[in-house]
C-alpha atoms as a PDB file:
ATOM      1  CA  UNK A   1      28.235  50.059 -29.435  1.00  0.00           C
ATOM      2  CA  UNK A   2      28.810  51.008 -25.411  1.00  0.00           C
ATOM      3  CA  UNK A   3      32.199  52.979 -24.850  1.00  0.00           C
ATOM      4  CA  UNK A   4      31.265  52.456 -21.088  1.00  0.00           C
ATOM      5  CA  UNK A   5      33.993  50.545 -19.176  1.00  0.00           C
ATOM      6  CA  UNK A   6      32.999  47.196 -18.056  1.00  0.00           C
ATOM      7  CA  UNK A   7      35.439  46.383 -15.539  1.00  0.00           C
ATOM      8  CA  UNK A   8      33.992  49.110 -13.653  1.00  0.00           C
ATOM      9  CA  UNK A   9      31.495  48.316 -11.105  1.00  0.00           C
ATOM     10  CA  UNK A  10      27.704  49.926 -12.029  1.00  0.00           C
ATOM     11  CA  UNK A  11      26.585  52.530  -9.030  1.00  0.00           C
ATOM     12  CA  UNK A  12      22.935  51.395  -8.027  1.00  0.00           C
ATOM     13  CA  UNK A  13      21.228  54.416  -7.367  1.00  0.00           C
ATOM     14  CA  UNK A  14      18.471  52.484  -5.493  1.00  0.00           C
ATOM     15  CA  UNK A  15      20.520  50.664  -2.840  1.00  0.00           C
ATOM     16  CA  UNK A  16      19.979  51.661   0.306  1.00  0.00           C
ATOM     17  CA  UNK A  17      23.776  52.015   1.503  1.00  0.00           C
ATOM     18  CA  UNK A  18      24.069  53.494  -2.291  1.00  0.00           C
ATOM     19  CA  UNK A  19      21.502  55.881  -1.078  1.00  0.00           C
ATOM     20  CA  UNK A  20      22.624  56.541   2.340  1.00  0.00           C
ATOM     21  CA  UNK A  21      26.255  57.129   1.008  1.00  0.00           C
ATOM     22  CA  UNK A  22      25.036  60.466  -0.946  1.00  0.00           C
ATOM     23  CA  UNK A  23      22.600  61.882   1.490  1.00  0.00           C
ATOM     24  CA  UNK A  24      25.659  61.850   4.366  1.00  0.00           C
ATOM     25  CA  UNK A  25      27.749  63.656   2.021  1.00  0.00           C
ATOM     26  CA  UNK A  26      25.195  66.109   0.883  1.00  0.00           C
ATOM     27  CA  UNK A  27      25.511  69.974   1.568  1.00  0.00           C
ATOM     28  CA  UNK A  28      22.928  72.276   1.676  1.00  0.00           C
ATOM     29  CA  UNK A  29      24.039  75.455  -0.750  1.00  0.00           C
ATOM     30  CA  UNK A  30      25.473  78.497   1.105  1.00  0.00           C
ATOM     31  CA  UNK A  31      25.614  81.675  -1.080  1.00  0.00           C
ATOM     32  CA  UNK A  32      28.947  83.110   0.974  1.00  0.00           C
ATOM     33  CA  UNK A  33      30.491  80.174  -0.730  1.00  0.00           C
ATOM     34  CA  UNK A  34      32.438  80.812  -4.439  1.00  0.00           C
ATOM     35  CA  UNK A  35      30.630  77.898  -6.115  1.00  0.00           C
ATOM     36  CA  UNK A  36      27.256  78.206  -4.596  1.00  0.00           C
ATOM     37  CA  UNK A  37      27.029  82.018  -5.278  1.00  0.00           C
ATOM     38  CA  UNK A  38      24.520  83.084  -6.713  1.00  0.00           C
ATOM     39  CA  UNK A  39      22.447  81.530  -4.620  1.00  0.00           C
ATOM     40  CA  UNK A  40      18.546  82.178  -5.597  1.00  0.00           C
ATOM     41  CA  UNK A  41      16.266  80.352  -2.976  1.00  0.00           C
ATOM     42  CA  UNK A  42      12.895  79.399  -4.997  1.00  0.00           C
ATOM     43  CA  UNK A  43      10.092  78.568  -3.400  1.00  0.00           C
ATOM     44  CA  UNK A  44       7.097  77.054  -5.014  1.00  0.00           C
ATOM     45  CA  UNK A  45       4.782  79.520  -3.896  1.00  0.00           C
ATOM     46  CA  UNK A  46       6.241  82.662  -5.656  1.00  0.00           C
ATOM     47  CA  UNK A  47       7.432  83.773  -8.863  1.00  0.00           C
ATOM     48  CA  UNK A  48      10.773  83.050  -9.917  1.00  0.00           C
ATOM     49  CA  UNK A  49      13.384  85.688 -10.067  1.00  0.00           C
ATOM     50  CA  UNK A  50      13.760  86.196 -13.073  1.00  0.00           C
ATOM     51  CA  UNK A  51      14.632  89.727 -13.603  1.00  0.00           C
ATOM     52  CA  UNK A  52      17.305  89.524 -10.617  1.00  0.00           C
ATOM     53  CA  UNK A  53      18.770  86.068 -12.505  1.00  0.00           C
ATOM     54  CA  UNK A  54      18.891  87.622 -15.790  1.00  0.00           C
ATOM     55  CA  UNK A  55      20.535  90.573 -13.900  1.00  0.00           C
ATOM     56  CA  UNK A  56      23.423  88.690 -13.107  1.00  0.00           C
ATOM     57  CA  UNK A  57      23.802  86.891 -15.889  1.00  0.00           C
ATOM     58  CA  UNK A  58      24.571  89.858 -18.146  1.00  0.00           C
ATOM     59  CA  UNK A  59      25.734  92.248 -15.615  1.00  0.00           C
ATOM     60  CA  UNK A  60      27.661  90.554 -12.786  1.00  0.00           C
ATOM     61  CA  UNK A  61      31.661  90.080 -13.297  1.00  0.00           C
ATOM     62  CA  UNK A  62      32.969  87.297 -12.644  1.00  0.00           C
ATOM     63  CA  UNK A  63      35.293  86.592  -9.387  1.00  0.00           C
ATOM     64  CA  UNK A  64      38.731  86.890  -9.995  1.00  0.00           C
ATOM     65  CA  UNK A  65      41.086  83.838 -10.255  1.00  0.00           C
ATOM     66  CA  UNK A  66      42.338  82.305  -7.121  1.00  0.00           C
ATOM     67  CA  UNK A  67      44.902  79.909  -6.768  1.00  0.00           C
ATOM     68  CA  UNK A  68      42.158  76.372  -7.270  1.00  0.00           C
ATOM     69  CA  UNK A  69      41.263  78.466 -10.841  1.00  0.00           C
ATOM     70  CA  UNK A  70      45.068  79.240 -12.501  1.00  0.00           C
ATOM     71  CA  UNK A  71      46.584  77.070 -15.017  1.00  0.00           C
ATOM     72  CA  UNK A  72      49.967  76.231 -13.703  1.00  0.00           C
ATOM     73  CA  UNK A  73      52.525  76.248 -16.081  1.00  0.00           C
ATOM     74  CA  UNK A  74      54.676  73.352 -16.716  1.00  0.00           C
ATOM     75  CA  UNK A  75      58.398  73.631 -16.602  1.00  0.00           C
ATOM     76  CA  UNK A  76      59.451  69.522 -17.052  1.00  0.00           C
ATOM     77  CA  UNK A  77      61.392  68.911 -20.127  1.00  0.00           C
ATOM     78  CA  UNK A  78      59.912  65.935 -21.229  1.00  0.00           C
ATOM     79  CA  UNK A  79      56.476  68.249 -22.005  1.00  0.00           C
ATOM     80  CA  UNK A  80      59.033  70.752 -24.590  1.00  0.00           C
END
């Protein structure tokens, strides 16, 4: 059984306009940015950082809700 839709057109990965599509939109992470932060630059060389990582996984509070994070409430009738 496939609950993928079939009207809808398969993305090939290994076309080259395909291809060319995503690399023109990609954007290297910046770390001043809200969804890129933290931003741990690993190089293959070195150790990982994991104590810094683990560090802000357990310590670090979260950023506080902006206006692309809040629920807006609804206030049409047809949704009472």
């Amino acid at each position: 059984m496939s609950f993928k839709n079939k009207s809808t057109p398969r993305f090939d990965y290994r076309d080259a306009c395909s291809f060319d599509a995503l690399y023109q939109r990609y954007e290297p992470p910046e770390g001043r940015n809200r969804w890129d932060a933290p931003l741990f630059e690993i190089n293959p060389q070195e150790q990982l950082p994991l104590e810094q990582i683990a560090d802000y996984l357990a310590n670090k509070r979260p950023p506080p809700p902006n206006k692309s994070t809040v629920n807006v409430r609804q206030t049409s009738q047809y949704l009472k």
